[in-house]
Protein backbone atom coordinates (compact mmCIF):
# COMPACT_ATOMS: atom_id res chain seq x y z
CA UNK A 1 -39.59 -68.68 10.64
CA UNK A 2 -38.82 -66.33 8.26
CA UNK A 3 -41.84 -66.58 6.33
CA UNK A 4 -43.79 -65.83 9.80
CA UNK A 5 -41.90 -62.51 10.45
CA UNK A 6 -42.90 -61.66 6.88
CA UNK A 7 -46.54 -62.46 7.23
CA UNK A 8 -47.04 -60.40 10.04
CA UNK A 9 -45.06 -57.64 8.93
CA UNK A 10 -46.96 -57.06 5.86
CA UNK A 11 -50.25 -57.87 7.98
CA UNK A 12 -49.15 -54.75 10.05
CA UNK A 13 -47.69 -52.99 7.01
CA UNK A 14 -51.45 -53.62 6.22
CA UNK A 15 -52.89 -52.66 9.09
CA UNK A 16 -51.31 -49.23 9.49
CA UNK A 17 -52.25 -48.33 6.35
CA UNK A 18 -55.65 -49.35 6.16
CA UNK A 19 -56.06 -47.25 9.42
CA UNK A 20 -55.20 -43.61 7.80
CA UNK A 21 -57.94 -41.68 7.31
CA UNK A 22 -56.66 -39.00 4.84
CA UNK A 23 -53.46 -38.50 6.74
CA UNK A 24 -52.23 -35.23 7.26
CA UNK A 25 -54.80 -34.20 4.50
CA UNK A 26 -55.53 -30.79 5.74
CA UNK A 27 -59.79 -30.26 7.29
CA UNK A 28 -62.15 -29.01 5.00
CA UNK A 29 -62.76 -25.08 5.35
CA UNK A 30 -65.70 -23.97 7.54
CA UNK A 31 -68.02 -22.09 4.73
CA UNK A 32 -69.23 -18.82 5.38
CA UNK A 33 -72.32 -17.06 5.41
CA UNK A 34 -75.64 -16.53 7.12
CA UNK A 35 -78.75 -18.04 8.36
CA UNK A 36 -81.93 -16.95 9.39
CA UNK A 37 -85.96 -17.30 9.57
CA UNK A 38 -88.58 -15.28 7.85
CA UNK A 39 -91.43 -15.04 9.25
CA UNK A 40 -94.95 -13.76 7.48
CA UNK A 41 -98.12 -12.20 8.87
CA UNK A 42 -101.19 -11.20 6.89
CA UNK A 43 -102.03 -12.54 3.83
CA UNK A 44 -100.21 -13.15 1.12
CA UNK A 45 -100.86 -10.63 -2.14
CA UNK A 46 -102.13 -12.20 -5.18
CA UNK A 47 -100.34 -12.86 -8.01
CA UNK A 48 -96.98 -13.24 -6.76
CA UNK A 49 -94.78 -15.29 -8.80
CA UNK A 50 -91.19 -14.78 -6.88
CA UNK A 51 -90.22 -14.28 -3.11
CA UNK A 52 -86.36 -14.24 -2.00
CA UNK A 53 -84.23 -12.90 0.50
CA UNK A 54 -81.90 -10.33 -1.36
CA UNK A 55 -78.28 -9.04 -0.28
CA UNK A 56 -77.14 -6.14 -1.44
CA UNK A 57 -74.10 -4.06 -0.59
CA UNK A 58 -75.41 -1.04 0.13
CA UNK A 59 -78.51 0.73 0.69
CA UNK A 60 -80.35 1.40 -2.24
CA UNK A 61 -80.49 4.86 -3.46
CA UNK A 62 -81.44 5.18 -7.34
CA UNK A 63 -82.81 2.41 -9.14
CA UNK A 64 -79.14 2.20 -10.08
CA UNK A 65 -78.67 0.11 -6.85
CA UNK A 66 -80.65 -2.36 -7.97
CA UNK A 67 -77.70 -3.65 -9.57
CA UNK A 68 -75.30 -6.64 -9.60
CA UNK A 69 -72.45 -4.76 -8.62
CA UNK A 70 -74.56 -3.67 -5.81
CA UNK A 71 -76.26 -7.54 -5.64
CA UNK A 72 -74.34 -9.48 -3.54
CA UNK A 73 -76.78 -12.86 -3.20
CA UNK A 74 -80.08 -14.27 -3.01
CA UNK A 75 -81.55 -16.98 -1.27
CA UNK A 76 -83.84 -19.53 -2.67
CA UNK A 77 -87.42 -18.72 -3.67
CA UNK A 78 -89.70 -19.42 -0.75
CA UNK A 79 -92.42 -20.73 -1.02
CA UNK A 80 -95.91 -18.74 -1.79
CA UNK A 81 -98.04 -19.26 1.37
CA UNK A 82 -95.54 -19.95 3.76
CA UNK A 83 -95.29 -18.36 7.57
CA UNK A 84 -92.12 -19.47 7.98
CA UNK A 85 -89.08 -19.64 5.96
CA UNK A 86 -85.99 -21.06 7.61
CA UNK A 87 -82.87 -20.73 5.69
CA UNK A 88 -78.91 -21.43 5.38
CA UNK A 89 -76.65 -19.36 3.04
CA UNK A 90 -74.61 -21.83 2.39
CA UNK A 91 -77.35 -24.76 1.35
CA UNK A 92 -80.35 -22.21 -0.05
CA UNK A 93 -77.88 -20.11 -2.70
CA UNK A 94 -80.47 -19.41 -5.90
CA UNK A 95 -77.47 -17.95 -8.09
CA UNK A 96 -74.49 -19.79 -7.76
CA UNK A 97 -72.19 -17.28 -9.04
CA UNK A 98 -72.97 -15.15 -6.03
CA UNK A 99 -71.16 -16.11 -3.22
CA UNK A 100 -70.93 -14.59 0.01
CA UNK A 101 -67.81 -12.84 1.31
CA UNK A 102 -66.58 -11.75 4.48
CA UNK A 103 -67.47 -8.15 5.20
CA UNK A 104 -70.57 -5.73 6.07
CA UNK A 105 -73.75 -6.21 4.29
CA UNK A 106 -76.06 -2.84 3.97
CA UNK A 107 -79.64 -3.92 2.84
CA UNK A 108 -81.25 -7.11 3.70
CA UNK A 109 -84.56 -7.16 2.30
CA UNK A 110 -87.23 -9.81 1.18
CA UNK A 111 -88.66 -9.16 -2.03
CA UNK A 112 -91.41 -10.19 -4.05
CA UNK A 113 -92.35 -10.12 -7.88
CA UNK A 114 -95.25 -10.70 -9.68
CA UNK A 115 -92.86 -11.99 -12.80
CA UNK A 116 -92.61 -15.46 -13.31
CA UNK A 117 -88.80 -14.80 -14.74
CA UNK A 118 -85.98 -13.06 -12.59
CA UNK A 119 -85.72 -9.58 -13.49
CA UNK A 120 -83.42 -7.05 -12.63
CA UNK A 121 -85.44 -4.36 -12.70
CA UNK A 122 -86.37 -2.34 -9.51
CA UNK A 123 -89.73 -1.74 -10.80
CA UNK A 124 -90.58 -5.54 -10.85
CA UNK A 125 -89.86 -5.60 -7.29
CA UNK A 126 -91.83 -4.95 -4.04
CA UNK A 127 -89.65 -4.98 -1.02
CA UNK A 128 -92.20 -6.96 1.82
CA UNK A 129 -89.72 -6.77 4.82
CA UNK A 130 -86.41 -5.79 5.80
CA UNK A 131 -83.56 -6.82 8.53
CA UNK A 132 -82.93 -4.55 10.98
CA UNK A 133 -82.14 -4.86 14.61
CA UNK A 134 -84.03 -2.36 16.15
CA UNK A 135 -87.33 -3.28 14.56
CA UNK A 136 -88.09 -0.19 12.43
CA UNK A 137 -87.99 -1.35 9.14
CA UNK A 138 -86.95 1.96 7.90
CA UNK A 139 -83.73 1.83 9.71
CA UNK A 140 -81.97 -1.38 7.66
CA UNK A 141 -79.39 -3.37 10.18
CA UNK A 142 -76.43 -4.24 9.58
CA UNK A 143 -75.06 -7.41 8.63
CA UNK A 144 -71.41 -8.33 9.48
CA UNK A 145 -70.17 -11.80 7.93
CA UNK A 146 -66.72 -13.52 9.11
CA UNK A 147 -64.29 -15.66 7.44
CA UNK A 148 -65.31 -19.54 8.44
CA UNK A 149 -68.31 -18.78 10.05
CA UNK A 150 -72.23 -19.35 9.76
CA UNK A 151 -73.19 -15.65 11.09
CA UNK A 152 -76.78 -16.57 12.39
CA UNK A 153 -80.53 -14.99 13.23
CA UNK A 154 -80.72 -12.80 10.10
CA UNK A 155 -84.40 -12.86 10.62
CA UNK A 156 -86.50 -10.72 9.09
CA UNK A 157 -90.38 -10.32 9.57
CA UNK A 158 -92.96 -9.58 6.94
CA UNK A 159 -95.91 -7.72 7.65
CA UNK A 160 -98.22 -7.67 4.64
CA UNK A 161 -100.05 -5.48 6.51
CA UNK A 162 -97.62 -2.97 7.19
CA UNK A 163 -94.89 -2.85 4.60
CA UNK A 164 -91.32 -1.11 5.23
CA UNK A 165 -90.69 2.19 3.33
CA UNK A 166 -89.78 1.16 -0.86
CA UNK A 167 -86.51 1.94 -2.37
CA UNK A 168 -86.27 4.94 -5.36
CA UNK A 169 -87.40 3.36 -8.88
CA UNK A 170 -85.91 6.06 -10.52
């Protein structure tokens, strides 16, 4: 009898632990960032080697701006040809050591270069489109990110027929 009372107790011992799943293992945190669509019209410009969503802090003044402690990400290069371009912060990050943070974002652009390598550069840059949330690409919006959260419809248009105003070089 006593043999039984062992059996099943280990069987249940067995049982209960077998059925945790991670205990009181505290939930992954929710990542944060932002998400959007671009979407083209027109055709594309020869030659162009590079096309990426850019982040930058502020509004770019000088050529200065066009910094990295003004640079605060950039999304993944889209493809050449494409009329859409749906993306995800979190999944499409093309330089790894920029992450986004909570907090406002100035100057949401997409930019294209005809360089096959990244440059820093502002002259090896056009800037193609730009969020805003009026519509005038000469007025940039605003982009506020939160702690935990996937801020969406950062969606910027590109015209290639009617490109937003270009930042200083100089």
């Amino acid at each position: 009898m006593r043999n039984i009372f062992t059996i099943l107790f280990l069987g249940f011992l067995i049982y209960i632990i077998s059925g945790c799943d991670k205990g009181i293992e505290p939930a992954a945190p929710t990542p944060t960032g932002f998400s959007g669509t671009v979407t083209f019209t027109g055709t594309w410009p020869k030659g162009i080697q590079r096309t990426h969503v850019v982040v930058f802090n502020h509004f770019i003044q000088s050529s200065a701006d066009f910094s990295p402690p003004n640079l605060s990400f950039v999304v993944d290069s889209i493809p050449y040809g494409s009329k859409t371009f749906t993306y995800n912060s979190v999944i499409n990050n093309f330089i790894s050591l920029l992450q986004v943070s909570p907090g406002d974002y100035k100057y949401i652009i997409v930019a294209q270069s005809k360089t096959p390598a990244l440059s820093l550069d502002r002259k090896d840059w056009f800037v193609v489109g730009v969020y805003t949330t009026t519509g005038d690409q000469s007025k940039p919006g605003t982009m506020s990110i939160s702690d935990g959260m996937i801020t969406p419809g950062i969606n910027i248009n590109v015209d290639f027929n009617n490109s937003p105003p270009q930042p200083p070089e100089n």
